[in-house]
N, C-alpha and C. Protein backbone atom coordinates (compact mmCIF):
# COMPACT_ATOMS: atom_id res chain seq x y z
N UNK A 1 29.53 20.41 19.04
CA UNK A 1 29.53 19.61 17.82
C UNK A 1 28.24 18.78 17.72
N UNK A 2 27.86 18.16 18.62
CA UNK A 2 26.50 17.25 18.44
C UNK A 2 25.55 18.15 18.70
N UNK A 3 25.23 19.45 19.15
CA UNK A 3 24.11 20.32 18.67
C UNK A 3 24.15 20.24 17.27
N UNK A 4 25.52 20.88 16.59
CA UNK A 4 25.14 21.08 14.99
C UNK A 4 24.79 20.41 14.37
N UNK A 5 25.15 18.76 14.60
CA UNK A 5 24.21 17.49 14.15
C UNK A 5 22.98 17.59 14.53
N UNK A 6 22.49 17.56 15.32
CA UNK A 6 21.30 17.22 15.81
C UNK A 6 20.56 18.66 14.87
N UNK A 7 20.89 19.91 14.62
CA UNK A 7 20.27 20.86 14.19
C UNK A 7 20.48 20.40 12.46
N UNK A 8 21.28 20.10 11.88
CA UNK A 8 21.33 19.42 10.70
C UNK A 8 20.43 18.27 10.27
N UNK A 9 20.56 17.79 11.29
CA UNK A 9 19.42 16.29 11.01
C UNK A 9 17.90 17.03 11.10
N UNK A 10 17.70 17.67 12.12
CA UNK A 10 16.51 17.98 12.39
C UNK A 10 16.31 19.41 10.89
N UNK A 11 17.03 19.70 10.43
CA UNK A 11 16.77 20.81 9.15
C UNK A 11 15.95 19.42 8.08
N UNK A 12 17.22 18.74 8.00
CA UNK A 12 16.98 17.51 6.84
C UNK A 12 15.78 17.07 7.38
N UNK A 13 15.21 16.76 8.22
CA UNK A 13 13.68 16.19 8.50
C UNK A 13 12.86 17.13 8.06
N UNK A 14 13.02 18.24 8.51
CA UNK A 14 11.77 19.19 7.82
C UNK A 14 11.64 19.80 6.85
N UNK A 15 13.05 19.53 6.18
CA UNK A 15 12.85 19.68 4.70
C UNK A 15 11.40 19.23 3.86
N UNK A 16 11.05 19.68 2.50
CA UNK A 16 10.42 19.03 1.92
C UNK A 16 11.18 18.26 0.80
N UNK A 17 10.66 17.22 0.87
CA UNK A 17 11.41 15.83 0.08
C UNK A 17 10.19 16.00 -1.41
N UNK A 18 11.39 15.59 -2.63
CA UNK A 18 10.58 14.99 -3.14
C UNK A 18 10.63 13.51 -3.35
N UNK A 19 9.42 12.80 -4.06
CA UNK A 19 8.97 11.47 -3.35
C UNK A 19 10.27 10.84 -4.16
N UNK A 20 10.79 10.18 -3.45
CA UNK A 20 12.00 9.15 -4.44
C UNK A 20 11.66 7.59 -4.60
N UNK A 21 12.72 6.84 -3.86
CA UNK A 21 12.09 5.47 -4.28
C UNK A 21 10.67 5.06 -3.76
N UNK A 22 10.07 5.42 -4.76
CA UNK A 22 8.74 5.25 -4.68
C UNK A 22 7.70 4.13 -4.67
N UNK A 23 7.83 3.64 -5.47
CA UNK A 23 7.24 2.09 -5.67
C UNK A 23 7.83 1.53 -6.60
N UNK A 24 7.57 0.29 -6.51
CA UNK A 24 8.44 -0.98 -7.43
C UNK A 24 7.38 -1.16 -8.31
N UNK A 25 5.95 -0.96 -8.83
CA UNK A 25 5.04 -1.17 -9.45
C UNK A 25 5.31 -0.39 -10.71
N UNK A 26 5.84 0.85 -10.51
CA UNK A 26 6.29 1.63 -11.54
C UNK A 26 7.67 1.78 -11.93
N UNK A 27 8.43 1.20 -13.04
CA UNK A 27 9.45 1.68 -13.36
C UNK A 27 10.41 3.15 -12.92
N UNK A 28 10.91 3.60 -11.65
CA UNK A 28 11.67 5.21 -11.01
C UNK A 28 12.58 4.87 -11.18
N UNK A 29 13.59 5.62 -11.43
CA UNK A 29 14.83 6.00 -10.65
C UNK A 29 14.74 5.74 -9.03
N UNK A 30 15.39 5.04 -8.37
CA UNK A 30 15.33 4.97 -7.15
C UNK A 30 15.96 5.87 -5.96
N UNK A 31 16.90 6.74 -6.89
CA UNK A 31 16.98 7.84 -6.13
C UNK A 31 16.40 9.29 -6.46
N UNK A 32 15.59 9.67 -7.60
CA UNK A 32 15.28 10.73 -7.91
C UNK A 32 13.36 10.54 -7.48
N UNK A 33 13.40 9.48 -8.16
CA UNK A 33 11.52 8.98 -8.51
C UNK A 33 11.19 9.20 -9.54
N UNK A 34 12.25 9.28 -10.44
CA UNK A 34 11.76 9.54 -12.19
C UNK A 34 11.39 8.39 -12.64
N UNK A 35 10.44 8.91 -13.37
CA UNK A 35 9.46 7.61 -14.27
C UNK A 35 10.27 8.18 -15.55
N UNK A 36 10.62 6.99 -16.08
CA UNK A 36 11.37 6.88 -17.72
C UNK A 36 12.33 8.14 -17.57
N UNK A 37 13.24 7.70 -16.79
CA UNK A 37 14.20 8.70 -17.26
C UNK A 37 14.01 10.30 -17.42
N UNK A 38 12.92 10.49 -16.54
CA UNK A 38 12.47 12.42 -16.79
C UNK A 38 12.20 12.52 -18.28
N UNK A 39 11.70 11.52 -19.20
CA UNK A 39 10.98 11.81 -20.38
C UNK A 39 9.34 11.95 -20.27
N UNK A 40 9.12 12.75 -21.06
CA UNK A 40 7.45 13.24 -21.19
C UNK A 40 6.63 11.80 -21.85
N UNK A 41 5.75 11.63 -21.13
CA UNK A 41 5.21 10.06 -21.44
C UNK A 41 4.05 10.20 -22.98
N UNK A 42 3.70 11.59 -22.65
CA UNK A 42 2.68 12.20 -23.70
C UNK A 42 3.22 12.16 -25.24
N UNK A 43 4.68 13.21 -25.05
CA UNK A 43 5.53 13.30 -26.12
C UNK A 43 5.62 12.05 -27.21
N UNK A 44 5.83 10.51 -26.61
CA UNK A 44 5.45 9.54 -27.76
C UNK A 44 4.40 9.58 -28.48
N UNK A 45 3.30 9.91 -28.01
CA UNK A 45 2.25 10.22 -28.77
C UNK A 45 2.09 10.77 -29.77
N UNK A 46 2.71 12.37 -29.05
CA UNK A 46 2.24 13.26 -29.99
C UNK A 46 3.33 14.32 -30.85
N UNK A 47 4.56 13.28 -30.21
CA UNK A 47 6.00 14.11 -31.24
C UNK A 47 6.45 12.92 -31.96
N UNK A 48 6.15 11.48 -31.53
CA UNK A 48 6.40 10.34 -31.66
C UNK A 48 7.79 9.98 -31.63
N UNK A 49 8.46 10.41 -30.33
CA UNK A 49 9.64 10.25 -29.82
C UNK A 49 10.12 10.86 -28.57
N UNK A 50 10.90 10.44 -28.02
CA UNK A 50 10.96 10.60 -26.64
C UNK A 50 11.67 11.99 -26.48
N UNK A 51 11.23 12.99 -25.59
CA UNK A 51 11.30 14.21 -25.15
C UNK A 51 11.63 14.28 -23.96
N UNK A 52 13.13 14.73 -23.74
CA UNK A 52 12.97 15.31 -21.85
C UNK A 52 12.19 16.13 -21.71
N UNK A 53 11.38 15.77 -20.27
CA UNK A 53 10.40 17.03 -19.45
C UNK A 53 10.84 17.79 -18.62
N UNK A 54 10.79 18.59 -18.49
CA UNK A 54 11.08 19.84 -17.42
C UNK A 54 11.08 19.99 -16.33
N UNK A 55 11.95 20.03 -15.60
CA UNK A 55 11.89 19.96 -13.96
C UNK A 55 10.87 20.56 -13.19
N UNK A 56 10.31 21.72 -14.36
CA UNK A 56 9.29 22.74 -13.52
C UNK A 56 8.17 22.48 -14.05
N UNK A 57 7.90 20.98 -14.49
CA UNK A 57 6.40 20.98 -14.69
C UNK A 57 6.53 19.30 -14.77
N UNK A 58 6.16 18.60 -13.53
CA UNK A 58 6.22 17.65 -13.24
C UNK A 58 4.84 17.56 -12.25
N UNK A 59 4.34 15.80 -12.23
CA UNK A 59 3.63 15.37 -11.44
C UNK A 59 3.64 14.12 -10.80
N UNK A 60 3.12 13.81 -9.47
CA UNK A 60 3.28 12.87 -9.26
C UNK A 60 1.84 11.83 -9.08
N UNK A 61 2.06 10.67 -9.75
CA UNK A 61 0.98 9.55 -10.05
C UNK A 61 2.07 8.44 -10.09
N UNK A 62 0.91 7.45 -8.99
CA UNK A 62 1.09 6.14 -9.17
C UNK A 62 2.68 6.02 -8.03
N UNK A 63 2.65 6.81 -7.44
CA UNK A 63 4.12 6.82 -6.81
C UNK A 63 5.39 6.75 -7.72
N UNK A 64 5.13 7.83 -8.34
CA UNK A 64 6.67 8.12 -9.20
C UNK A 64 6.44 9.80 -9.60
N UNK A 65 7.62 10.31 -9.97
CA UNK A 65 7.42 11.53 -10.49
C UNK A 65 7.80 11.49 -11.91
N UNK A 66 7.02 12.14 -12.66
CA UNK A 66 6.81 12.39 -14.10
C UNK A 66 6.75 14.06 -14.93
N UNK A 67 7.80 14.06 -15.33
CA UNK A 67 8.23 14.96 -16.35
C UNK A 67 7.54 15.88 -17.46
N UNK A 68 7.11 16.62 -17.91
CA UNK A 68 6.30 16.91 -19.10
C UNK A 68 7.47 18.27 -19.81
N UNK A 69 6.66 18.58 -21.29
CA UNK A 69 7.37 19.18 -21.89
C UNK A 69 6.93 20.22 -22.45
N UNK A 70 5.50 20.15 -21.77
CA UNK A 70 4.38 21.36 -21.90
C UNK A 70 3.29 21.33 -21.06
N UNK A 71 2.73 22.23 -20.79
CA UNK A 71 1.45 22.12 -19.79
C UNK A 71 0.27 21.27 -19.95
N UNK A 72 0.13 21.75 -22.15
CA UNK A 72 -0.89 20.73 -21.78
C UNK A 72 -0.51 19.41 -22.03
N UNK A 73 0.65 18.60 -21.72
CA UNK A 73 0.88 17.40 -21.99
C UNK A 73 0.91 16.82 -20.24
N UNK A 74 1.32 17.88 -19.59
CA UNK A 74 0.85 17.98 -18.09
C UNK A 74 -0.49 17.19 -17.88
N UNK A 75 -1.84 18.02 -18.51
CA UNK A 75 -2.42 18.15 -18.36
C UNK A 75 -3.53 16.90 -19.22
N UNK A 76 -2.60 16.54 -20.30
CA UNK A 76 -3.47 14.99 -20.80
C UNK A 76 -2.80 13.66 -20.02
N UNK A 77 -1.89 13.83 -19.26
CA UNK A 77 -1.22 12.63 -18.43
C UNK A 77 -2.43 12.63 -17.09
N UNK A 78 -2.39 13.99 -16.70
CA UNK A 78 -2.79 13.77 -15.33
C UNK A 78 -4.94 13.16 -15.09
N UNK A 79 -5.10 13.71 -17.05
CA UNK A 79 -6.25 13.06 -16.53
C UNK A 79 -6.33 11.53 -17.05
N UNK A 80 -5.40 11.17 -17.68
CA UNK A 80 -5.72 9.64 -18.29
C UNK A 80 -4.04 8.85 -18.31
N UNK A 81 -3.90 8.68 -17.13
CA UNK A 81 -2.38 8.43 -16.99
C UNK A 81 -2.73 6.73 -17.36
N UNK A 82 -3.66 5.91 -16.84
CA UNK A 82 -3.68 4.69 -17.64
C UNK A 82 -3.30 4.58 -19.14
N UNK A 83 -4.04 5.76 -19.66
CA UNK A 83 -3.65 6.03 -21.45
C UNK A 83 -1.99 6.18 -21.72
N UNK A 84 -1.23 7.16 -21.24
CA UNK A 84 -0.09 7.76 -21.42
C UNK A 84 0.92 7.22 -21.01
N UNK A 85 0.71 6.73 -19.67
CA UNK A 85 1.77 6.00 -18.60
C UNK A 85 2.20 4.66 -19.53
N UNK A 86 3.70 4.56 -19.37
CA UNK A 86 4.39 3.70 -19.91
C UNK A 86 3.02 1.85 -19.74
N UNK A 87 2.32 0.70 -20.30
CA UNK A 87 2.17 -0.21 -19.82
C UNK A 87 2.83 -1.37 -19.37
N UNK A 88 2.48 -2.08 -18.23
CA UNK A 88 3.05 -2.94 -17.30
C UNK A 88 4.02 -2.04 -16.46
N UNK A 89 3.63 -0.71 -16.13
CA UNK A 89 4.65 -0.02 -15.01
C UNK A 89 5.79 0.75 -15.78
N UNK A 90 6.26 0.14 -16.86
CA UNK A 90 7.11 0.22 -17.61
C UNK A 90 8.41 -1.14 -17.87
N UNK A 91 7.24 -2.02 -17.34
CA UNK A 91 8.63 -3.84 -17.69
C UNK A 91 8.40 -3.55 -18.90
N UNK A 92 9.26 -4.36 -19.85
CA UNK A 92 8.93 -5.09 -20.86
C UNK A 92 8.11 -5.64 -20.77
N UNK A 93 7.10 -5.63 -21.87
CA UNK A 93 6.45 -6.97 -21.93
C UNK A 93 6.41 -8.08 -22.66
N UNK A 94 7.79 -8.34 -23.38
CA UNK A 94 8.37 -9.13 -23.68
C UNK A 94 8.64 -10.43 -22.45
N UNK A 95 9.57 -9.57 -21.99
CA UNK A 95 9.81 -10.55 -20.43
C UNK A 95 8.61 -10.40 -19.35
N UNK A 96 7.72 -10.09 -19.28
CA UNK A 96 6.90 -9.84 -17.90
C UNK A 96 5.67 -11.16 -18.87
N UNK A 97 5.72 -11.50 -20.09
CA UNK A 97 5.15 -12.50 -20.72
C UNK A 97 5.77 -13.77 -21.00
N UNK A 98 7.38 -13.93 -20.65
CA UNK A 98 8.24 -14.78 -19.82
C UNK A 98 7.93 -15.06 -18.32
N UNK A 99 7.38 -14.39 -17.73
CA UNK A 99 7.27 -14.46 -16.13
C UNK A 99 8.16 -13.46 -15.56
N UNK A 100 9.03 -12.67 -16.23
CA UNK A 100 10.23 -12.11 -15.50
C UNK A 100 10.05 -10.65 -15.55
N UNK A 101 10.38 -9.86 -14.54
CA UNK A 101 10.20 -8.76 -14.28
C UNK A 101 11.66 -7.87 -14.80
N UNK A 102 11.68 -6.98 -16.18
CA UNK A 102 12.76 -6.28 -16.34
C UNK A 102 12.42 -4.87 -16.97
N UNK A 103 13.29 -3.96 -16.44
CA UNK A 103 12.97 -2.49 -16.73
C UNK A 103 12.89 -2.17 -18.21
N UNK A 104 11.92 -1.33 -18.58
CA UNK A 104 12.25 -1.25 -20.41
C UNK A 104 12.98 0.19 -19.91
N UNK A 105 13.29 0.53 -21.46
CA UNK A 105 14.34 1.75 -21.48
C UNK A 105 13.54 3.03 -22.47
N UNK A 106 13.21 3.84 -22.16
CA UNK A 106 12.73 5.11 -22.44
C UNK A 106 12.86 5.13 -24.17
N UNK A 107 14.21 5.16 -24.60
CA UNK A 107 14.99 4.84 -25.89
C UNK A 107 14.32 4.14 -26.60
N UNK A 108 13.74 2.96 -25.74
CA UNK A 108 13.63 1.56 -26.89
C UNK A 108 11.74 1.49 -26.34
N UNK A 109 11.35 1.93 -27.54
CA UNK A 109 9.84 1.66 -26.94
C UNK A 109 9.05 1.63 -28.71
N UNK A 110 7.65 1.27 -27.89
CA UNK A 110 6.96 1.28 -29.01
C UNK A 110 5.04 2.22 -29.05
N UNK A 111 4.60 2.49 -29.46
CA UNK A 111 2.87 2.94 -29.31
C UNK A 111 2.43 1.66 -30.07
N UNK A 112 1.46 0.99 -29.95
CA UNK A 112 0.37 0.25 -30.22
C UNK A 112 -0.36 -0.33 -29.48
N UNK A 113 -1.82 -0.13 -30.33
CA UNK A 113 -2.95 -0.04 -29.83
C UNK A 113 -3.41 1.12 -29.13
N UNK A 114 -2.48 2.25 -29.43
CA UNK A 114 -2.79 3.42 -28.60
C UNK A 114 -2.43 3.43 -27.10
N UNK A 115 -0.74 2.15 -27.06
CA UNK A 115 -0.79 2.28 -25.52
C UNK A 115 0.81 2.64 -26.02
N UNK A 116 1.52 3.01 -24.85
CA UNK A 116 3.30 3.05 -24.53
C UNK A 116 3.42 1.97 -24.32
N UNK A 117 4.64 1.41 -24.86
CA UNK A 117 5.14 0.14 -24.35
C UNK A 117 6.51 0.38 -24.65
N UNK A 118 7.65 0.10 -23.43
CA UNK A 118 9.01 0.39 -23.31
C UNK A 118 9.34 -0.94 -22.99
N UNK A 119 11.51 -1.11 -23.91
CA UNK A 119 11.06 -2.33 -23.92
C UNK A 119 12.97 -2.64 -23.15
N UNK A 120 13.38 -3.86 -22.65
CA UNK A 120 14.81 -3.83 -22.40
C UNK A 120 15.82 -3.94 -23.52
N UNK A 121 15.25 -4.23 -24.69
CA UNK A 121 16.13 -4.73 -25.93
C UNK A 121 15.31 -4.34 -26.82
N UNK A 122 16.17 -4.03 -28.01
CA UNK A 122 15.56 -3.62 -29.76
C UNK A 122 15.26 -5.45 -30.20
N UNK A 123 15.22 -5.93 -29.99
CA UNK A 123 14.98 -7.78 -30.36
C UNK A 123 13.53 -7.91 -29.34
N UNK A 124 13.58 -7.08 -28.18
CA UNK A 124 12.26 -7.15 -27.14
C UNK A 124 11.44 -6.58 -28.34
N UNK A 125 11.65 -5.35 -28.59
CA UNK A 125 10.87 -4.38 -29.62
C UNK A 125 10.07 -5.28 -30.47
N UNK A 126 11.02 -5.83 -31.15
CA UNK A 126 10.80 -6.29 -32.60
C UNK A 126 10.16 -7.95 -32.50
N UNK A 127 10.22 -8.41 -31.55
CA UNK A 127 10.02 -9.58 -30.93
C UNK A 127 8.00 -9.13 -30.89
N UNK A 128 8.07 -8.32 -29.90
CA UNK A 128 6.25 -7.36 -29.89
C UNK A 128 5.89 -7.51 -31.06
N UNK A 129 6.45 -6.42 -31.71
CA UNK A 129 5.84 -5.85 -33.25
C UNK A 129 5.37 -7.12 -33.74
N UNK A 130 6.19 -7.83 -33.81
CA UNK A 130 6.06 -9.11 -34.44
C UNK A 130 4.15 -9.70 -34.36
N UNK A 131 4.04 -9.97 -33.13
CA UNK A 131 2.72 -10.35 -33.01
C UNK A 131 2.44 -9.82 -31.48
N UNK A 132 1.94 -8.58 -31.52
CA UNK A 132 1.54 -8.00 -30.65
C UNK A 132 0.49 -9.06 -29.68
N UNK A 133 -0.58 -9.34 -30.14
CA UNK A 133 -1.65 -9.86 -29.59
C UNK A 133 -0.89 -11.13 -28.75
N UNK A 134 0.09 -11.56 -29.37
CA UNK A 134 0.23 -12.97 -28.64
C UNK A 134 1.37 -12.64 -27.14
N UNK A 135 2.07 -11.68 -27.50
CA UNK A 135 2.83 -11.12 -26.30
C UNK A 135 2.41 -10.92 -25.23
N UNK A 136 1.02 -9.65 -25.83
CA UNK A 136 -0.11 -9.29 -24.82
C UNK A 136 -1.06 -10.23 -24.02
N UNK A 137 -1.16 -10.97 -24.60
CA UNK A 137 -2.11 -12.54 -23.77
C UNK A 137 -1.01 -12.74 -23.16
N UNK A 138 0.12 -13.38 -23.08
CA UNK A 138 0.98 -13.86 -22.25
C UNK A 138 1.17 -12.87 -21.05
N UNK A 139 1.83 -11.65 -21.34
CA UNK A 139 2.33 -10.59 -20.16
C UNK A 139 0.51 -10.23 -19.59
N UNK A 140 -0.13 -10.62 -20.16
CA UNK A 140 -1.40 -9.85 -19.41
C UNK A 140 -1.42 -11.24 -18.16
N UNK A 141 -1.46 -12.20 -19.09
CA UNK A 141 -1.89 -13.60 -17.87
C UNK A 141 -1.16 -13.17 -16.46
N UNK A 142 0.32 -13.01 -16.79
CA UNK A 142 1.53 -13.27 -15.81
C UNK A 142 1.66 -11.53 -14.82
N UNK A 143 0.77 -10.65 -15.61
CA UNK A 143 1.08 -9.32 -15.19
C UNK A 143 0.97 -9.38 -13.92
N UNK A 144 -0.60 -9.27 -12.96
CA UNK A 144 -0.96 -9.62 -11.68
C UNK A 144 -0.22 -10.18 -10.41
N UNK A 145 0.49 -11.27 -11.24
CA UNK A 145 0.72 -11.88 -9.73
C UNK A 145 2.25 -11.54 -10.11
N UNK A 146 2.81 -11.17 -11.09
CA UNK A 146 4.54 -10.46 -11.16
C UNK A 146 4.14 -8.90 -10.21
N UNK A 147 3.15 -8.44 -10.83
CA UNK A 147 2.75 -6.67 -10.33
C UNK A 147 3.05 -6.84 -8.31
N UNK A 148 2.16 -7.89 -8.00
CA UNK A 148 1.79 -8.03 -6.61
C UNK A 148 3.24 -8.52 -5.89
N UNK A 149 4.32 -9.61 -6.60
CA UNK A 149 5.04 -9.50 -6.14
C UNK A 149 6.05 -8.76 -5.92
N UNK A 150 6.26 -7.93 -7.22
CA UNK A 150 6.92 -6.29 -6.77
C UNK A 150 6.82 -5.41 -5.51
N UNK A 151 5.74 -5.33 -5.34
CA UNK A 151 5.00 -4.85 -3.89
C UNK A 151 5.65 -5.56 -2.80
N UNK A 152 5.38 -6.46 -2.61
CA UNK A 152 6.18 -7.29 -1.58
C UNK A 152 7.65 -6.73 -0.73
């Protein structure tokens, strides 16, 4: 009986893993490593709404794994993932311009200025829209030292 463990455990070690809880800097799933829910980060862009990505065409940046819904949307993430990638990791930046660190939701997001921004609430949303610029000064001040303590 404790051979077959020991041969079980030792299978599960040499398995190949994919990367799961990955980092706290980026919005994952903590047991898969999905960034936004396995939605295509590109797709807001350029369907202007959120798209599941495909299990068989995924990458990993920034310590998370990310979804796509075509190759070349693959292929505009992986060279400008600052551009595409959800901003602030994917907090709100509603609250991360409160000081507080909270997950936005794939669902509830917005594009401006040509960036992603996912948010925890439709009032977070609309709260942004409202006056983008002044949100952005706030969550930019507080981003850094919220980002660094995630890490921790």
């Amino acid at each position: 009986m404790m051979i077959g463990l020991l041969a079980v455990a030792a299978a599960a070690a040499a398995a190949p893993r994919a990367r799961a809880a990955t980092t706290e800097r980026v919005v994952a799933d903590r047991f898969t490593g999905l960034a936004i829910d396995g939605m295509d980060p590109v797709a807001y862009f350029t369907e202007g709404r959120a798209v599941p990505g495909r299990a068989d065409l995924e990458a990993s940046v920034a310590g998370a794994v990310w979804r796509f819904c075509n190759d070349d949307n693959r292929a505009f993430f992986l060279a400008h993932p600052e551009i595409y990638g959800p901003q602030f990791g994917g907090y709100d930046p509603v609250d991360v311009a409160r000081g507080v660190t909270v997950a936005g939701r794939p669902q509830v997001w917005l594009v401006a200025g040509q960036r992603l921004y996912l948010f925890a609430r439709i009032e977070s949303r609309d709260a942004f829209a409202a006056d983008p610029a002044a949100v952005l000064r706030e969550a930019r001040a507080r981003w850094p030292h919220l980002r660094d303590a995630l890490a921790q």
